[in-house]
C-alpha atoms as a PDB file:
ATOM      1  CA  UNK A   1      12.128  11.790 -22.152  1.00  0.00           C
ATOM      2  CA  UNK A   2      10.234  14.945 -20.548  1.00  0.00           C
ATOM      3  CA  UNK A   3       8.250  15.556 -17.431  1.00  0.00           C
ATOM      4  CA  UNK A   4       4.880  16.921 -17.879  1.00  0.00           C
ATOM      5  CA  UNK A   5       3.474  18.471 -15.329  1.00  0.00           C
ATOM      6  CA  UNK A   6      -0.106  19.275 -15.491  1.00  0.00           C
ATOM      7  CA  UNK A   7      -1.255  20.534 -12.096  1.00  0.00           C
ATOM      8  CA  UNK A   8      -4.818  19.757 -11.321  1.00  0.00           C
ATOM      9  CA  UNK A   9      -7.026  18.363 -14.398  1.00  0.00           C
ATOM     10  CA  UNK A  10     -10.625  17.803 -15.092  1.00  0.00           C
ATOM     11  CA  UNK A  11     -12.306  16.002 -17.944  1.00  0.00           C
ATOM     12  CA  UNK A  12     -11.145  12.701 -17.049  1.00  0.00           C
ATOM     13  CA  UNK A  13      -7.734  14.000 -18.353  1.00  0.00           C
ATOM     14  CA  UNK A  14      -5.391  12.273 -15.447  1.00  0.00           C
ATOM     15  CA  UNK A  15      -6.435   8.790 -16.986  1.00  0.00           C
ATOM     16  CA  UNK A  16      -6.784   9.879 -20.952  1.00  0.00           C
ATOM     17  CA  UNK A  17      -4.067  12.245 -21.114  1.00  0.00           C
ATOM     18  CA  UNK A  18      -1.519   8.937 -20.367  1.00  0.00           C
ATOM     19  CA  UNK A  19      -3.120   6.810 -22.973  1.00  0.00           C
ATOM     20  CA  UNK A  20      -3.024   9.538 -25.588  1.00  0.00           C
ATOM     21  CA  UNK A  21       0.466  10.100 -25.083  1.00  0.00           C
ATOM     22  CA  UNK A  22       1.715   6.307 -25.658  1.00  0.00           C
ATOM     23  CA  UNK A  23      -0.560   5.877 -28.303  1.00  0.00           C
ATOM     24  CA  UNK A  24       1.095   8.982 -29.678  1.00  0.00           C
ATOM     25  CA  UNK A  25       4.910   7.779 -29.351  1.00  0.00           C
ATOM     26  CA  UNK A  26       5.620  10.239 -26.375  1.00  0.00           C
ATOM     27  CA  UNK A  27       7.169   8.959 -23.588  1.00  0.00           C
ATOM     28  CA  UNK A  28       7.789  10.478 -20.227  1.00  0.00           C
ATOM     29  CA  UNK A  29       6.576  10.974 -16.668  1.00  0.00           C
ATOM     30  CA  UNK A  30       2.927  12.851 -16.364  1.00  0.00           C
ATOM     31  CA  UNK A  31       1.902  14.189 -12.824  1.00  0.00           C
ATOM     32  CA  UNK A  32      -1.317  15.479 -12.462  1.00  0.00           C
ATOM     33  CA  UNK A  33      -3.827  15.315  -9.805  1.00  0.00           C
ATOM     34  CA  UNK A  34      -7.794  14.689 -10.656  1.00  0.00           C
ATOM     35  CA  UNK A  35     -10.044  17.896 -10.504  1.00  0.00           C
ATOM     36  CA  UNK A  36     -13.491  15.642 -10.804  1.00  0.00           C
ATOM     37  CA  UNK A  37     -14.558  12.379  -8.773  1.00  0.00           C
ATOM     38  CA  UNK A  38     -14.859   9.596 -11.359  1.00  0.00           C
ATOM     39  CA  UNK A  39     -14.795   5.897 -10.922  1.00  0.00           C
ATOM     40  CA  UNK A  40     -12.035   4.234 -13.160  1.00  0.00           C
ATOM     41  CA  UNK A  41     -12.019   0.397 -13.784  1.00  0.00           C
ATOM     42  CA  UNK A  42      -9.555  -2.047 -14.632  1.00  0.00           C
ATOM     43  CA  UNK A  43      -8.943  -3.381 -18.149  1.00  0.00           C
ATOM     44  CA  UNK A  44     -10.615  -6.858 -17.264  1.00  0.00           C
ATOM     45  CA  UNK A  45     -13.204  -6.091 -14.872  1.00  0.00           C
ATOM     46  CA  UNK A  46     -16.680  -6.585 -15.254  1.00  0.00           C
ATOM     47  CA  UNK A  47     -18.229  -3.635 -14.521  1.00  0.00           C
ATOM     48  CA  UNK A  48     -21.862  -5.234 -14.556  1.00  0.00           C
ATOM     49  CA  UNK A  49     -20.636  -7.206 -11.486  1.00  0.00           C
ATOM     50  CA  UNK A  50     -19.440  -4.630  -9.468  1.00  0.00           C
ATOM     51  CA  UNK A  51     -20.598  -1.461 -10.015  1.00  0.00           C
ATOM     52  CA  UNK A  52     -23.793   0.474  -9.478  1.00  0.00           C
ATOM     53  CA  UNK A  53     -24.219   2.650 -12.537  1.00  0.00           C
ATOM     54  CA  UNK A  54     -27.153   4.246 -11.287  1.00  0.00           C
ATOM     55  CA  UNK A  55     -25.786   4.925  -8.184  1.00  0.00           C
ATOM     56  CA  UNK A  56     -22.956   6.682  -9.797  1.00  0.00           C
ATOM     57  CA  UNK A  57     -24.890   8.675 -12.192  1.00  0.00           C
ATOM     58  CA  UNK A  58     -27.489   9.916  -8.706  1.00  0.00           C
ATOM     59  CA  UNK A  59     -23.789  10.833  -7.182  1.00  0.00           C
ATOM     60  CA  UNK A  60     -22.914  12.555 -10.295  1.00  0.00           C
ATOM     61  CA  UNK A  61     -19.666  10.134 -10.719  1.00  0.00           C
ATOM     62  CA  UNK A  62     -18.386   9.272 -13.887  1.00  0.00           C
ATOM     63  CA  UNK A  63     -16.875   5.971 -15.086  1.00  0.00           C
ATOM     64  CA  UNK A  64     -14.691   4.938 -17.013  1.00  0.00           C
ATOM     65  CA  UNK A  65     -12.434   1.904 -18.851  1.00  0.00           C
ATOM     66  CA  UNK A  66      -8.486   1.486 -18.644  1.00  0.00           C
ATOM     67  CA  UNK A  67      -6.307   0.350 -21.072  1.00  0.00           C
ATOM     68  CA  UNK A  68      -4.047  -1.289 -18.398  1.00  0.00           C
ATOM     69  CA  UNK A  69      -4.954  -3.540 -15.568  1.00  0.00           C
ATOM     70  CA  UNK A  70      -4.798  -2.940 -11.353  1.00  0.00           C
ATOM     71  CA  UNK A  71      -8.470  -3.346  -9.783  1.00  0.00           C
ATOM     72  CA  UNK A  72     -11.630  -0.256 -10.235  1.00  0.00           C
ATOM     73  CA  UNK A  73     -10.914   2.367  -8.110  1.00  0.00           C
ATOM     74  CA  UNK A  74     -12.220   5.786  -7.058  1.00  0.00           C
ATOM     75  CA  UNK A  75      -9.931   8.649  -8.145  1.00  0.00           C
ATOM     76  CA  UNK A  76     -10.393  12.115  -6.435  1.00  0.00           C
ATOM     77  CA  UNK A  77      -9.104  15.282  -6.111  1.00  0.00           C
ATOM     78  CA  UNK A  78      -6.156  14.944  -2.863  1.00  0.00           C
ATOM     79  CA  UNK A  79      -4.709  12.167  -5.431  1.00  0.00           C
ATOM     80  CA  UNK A  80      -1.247  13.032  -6.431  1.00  0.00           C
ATOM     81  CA  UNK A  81      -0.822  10.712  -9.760  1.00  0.00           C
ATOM     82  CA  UNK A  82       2.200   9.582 -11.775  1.00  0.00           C
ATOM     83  CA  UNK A  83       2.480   8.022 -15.006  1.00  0.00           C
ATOM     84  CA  UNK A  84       5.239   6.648 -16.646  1.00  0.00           C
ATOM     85  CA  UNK A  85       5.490   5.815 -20.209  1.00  0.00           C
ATOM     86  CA  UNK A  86       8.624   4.301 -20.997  1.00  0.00           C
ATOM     87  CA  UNK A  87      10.263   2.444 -23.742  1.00  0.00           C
ATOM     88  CA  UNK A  88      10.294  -1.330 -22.933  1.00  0.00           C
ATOM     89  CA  UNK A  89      14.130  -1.271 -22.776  1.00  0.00           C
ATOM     90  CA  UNK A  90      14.337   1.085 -19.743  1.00  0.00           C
ATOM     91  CA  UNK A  91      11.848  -1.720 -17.486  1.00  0.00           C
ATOM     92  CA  UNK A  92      12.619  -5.193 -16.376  1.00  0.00           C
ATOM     93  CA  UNK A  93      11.221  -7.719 -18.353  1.00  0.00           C
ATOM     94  CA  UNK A  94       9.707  -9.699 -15.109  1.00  0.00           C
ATOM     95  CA  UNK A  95       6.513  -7.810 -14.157  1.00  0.00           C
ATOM     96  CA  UNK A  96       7.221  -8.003 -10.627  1.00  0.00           C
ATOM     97  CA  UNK A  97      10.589  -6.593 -11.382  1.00  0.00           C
ATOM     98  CA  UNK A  98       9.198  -3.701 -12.635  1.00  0.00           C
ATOM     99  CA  UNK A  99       6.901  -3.580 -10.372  1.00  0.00           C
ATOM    100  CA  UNK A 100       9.741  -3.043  -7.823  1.00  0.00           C
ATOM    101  CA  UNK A 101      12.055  -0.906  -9.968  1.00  0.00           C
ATOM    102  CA  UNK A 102       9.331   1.649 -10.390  1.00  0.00           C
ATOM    103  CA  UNK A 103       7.933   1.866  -6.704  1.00  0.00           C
ATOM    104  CA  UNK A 104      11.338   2.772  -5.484  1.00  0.00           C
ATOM    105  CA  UNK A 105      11.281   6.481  -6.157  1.00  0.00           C
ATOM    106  CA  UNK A 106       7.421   6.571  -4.912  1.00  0.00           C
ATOM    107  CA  UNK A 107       8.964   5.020  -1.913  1.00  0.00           C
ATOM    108  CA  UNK A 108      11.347   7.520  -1.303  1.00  0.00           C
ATOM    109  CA  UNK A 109       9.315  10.176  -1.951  1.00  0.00           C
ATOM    110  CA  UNK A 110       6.822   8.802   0.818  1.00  0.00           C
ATOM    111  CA  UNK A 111       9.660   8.459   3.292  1.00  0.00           C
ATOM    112  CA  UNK A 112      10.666  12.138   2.523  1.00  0.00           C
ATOM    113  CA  UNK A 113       6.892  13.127   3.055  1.00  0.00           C
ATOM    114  CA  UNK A 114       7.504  11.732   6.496  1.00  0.00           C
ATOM    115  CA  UNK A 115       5.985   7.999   6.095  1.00  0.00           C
ATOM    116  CA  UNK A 116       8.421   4.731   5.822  1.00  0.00           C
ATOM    117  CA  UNK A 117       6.120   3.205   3.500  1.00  0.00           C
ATOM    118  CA  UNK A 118       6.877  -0.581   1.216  1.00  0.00           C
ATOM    119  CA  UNK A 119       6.105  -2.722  -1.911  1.00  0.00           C
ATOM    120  CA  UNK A 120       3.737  -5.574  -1.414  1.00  0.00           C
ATOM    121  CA  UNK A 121       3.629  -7.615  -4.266  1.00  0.00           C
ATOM    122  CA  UNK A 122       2.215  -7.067  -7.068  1.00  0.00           C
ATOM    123  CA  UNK A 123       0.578  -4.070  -7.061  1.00  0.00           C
ATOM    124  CA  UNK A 124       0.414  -2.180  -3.463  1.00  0.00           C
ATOM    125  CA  UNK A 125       2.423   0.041  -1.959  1.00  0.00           C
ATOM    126  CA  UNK A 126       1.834   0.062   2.304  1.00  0.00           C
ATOM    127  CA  UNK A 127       2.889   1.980   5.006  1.00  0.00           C
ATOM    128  CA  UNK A 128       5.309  -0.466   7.233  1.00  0.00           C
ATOM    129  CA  UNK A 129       3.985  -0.159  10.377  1.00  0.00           C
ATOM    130  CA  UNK A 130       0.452  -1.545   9.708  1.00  0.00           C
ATOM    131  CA  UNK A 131       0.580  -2.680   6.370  1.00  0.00           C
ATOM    132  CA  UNK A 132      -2.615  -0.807   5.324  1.00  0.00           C
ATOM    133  CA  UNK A 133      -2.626  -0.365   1.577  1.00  0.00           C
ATOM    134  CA  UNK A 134      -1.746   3.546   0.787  1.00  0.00           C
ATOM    135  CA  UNK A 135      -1.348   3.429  -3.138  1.00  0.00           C
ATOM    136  CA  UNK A 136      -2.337   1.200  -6.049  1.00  0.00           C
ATOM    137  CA  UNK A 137      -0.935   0.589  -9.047  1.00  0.00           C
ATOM    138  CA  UNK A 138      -1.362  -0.557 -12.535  1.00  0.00           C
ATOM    139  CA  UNK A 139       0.880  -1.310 -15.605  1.00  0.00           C
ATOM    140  CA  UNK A 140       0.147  -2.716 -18.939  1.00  0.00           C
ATOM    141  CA  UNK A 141       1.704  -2.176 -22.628  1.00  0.00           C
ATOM    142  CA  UNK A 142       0.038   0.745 -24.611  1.00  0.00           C
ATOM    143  CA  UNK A 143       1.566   0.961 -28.176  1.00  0.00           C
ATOM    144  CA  UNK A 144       4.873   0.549 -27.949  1.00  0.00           C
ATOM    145  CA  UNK A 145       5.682   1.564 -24.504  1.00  0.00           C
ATOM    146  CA  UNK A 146       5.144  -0.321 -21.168  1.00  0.00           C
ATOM    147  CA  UNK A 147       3.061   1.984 -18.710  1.00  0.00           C
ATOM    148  CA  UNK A 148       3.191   2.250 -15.377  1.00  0.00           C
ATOM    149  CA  UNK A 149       0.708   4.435 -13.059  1.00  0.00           C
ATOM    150  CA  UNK A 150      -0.255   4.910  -9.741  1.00  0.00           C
ATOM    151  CA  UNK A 151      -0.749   8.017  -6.952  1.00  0.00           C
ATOM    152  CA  UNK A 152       0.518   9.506  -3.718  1.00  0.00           C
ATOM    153  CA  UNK A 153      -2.858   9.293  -1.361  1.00  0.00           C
ATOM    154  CA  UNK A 154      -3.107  12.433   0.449  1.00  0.00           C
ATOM    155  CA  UNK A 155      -6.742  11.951   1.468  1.00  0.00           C
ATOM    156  CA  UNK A 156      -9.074   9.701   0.132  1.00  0.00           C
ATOM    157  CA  UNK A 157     -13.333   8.879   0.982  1.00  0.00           C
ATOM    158  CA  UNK A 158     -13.668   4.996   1.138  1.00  0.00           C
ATOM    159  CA  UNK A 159     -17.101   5.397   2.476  1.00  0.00           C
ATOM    160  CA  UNK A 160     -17.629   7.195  -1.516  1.00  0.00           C
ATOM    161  CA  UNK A 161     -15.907   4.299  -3.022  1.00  0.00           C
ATOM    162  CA  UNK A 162     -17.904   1.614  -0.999  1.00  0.00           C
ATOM    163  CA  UNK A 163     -21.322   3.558  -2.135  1.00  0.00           C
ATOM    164  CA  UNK A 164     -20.789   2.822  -5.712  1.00  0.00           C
ATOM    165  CA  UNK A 165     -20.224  -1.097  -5.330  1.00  0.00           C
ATOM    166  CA  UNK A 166     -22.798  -3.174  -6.422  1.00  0.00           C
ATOM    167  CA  UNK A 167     -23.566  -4.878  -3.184  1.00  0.00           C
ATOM    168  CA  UNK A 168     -26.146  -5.679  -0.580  1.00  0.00           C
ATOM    169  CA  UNK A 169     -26.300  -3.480   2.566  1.00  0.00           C
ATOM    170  CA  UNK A 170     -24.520  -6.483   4.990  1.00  0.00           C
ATOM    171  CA  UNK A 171     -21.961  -6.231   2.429  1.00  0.00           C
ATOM    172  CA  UNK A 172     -21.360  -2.712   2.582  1.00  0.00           C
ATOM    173  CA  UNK A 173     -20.948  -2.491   5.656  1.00  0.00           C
ATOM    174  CA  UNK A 174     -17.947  -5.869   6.002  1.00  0.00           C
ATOM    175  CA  UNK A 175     -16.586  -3.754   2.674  1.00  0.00           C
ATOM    176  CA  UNK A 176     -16.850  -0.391   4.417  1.00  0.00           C
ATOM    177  CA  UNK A 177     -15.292  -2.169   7.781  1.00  0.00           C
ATOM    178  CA  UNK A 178     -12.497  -3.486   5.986  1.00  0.00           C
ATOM    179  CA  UNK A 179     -11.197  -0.628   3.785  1.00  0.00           C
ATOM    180  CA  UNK A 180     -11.227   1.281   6.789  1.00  0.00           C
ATOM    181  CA  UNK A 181      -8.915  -1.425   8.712  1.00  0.00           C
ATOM    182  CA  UNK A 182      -7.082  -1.900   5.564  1.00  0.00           C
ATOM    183  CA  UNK A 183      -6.401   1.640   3.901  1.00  0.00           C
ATOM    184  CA  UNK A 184      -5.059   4.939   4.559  1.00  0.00           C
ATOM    185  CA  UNK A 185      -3.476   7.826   3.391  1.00  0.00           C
ATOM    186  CA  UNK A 186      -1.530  11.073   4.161  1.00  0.00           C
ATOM    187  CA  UNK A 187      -3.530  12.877   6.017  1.00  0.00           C
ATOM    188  CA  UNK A 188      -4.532  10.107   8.082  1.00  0.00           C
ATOM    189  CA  UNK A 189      -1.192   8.690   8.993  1.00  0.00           C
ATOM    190  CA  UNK A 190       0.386  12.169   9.755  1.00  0.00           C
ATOM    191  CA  UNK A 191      -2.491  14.126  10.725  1.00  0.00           C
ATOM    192  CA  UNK A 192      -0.939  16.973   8.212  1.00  0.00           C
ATOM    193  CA  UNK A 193      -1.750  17.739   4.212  1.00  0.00           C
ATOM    194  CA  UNK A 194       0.497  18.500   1.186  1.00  0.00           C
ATOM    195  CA  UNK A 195      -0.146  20.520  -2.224  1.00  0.00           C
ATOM    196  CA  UNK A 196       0.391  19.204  -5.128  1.00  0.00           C
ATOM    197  CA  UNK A 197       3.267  20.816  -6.348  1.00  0.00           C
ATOM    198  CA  UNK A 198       5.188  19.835  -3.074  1.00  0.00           C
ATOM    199  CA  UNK A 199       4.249  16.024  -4.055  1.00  0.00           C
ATOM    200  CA  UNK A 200       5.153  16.692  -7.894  1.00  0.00           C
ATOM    201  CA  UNK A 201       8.201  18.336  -7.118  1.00  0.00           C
ATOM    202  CA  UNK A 202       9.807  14.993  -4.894  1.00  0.00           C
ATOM    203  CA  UNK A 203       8.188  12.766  -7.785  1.00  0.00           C
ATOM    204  CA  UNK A 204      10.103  14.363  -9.987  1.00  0.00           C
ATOM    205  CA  UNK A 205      13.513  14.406  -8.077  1.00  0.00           C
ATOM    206  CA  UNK A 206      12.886  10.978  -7.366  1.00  0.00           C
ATOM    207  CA  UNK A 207      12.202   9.378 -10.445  1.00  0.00           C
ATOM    208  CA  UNK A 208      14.832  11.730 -12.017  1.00  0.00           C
ATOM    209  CA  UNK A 209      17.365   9.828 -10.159  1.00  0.00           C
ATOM    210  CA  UNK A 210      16.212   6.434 -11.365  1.00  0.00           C
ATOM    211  CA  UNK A 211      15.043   6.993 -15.231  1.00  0.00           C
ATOM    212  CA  UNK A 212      16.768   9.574 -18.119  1.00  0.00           C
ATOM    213  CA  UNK A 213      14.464  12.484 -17.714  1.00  0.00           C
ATOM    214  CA  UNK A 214      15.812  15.531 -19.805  1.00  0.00           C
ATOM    215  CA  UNK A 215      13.684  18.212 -17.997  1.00  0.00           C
ATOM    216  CA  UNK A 216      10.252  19.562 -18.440  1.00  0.00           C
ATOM    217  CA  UNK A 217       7.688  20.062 -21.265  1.00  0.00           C
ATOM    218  CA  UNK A 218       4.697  21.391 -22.085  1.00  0.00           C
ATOM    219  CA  UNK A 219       1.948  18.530 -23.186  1.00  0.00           C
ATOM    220  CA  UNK A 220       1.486  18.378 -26.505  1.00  0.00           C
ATOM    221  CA  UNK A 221      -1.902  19.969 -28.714  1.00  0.00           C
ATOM    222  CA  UNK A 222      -2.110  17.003 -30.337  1.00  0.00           C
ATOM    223  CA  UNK A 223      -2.090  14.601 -27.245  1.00  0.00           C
ATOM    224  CA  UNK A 224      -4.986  17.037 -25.579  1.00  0.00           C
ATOM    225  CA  UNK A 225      -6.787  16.717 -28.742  1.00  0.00           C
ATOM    226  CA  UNK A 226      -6.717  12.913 -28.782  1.00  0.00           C
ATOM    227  CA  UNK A 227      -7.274  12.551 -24.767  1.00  0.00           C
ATOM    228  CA  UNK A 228     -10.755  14.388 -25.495  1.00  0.00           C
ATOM    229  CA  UNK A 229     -11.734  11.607 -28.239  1.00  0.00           C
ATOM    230  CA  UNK A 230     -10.371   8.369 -25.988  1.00  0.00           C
ATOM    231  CA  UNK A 231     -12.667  10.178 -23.677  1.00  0.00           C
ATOM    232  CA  UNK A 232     -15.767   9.167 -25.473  1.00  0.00           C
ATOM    233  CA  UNK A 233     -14.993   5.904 -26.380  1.00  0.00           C
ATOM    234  CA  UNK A 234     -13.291   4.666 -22.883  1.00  0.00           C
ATOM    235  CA  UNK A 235     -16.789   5.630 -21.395  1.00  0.00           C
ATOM    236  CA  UNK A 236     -19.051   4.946 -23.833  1.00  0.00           C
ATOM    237  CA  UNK A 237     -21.703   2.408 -22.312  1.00  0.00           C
ATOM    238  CA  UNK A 238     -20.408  -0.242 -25.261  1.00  0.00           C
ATOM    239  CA  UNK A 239     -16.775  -0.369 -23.669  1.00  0.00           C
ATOM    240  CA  UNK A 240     -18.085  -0.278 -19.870  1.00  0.00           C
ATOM    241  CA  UNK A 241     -20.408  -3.120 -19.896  1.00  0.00           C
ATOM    242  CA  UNK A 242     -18.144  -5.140 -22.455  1.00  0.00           C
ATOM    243  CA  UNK A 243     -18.147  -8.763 -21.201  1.00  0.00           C
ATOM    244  CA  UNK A 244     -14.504  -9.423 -20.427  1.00  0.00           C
ATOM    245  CA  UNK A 245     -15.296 -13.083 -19.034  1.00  0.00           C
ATOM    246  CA  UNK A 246     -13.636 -12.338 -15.287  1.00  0.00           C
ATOM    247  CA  UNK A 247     -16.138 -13.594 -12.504  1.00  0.00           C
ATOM    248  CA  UNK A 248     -15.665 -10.945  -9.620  1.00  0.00           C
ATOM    249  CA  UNK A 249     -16.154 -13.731  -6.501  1.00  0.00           C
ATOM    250  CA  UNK A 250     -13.991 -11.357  -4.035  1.00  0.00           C
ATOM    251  CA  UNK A 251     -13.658  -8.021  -3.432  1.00  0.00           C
ATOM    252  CA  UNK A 252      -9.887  -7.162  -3.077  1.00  0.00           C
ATOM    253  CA  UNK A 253      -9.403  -4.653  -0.513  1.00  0.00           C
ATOM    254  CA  UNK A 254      -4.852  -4.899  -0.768  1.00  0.00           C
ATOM    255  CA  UNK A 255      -2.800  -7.493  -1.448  1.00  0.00           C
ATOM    256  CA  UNK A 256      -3.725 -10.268   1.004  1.00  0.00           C
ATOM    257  CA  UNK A 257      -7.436  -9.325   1.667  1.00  0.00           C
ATOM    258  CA  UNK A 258     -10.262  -9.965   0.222  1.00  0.00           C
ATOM    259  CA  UNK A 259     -13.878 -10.074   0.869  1.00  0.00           C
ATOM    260  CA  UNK A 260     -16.100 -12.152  -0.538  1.00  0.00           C
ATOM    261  CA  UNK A 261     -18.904 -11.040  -2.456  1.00  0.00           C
END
């Protein structure tokens, strides 16, 4: 398995490029960081409920649908993201096992970034002194690999992400309140930023330790080339509004806290 490391992207390539490659049969570890503001949602949310698409399209934010599950989210440039596409043999068969297994080197890496940060099941990762959410993550099977993504939260604009919700101004405002209370990242906690590459580079050592990485690669033509055509179909307005039967009552800000909508 390689290590691709792509710097930052635009295009929506930091959430194609990942499904392209399992669908594809390569496996590995992507890091890339988003170039563009786009909002991505969750394999069985209900984007109708939720989200404001002409909000988005006035803020000039695109959307788009994941193959894999984990709540919709905002992703922005000062997102550090890794990906993980791995044979099924290399992860826990328990999801919450992988879960675990696969935060650890994100955890270290955090704690070398100078933040003791923890898993909160299922899908949060929080810093351990006030247990406000700092990354998110998703997994799902694509093909034949189980994959596994999430980011390193250098900065990141909840008041953006509240703006595109599809909610009443009262709401906003409880929403806005609470991700505030409830979130942070990087530069927040340690009043400092980091570059990409210094992120990458402890992903890399990290994971390296914990998964059979044979060293880096260059992504492959054919990969780019199919990224570019998942693009149109994973935000063409048939797949986003597709009725996926989930009734979106609450608002999950981490693991733990909600708000009802």
């Amino acid at each position: 398995m390689k290590v691709y490391v792509l710097g930052k992207v635009g295009d929506m390539l930091s959430t194609t490029l990942f499904h392209a490659m399992a669908k594809l049969g390569y496996a590995g570890l992507v890091l890339c960081e988003p170039e563009d503001s786009y909002i991505s949602l969750g394999y069985f949310d209900d984007a109708k409920q939720i989200i404001n698409f002409e909000r988005c399209k006035e803020l000039g934010l695109g959307i788009i649908r994941r193959e894999i599950g984990g709540g919709t989210v905002l992703l922005a440039p000062g997102q550090v993201f890794y990906q993980l596409i791995l044979p099924k043999s290399l992860v826990p068969f328990r999801v919450e096992d992988a879960y675990r297994k696969l935060s650890l080197p994100v955890i270290k890496t955090y704690r070398r970034l100078g933040l003791e940060v923890e898993y909160k099941p299922i899908n949060d990762l929080v810093v351990a002194k006030s247990q406000r959410k700092i990354s998110g993550q998703g997994a799902g099977d694509i093909g034949k690999f189980f994959v596994f993504v999430g980011n390193i939260l250098v900065r990141f604009d909840p008041d953006l992400m509240v703006e595109v919700l599809r909610l009443d101004e009262e709401k906003k405002r409880l929403v806005r309140e609470s991700m505030r209370e409830n979130i942070s990242w990087l530069e927040r906690e340690l009043n400092k930023s980091f570059s990409f590459q210094e992120v990458a580079s402890l992903l890399t050592e990290e994971f390296s330790k914990e998964l059979p990485f044979s060293g880096f690669s260059e992504v492959p033509a054919e990969a780019l080339g199919l990224a570019q055509r998942l693009k149109e179909e994973m935000t063409s307005l048939r797949v986003l509004t597709e009725d996926t039967g989930r009734v979106h009552s609450y608002l999950k800000i981490r693991e733990g806290i909600y708000v009802k909508l």
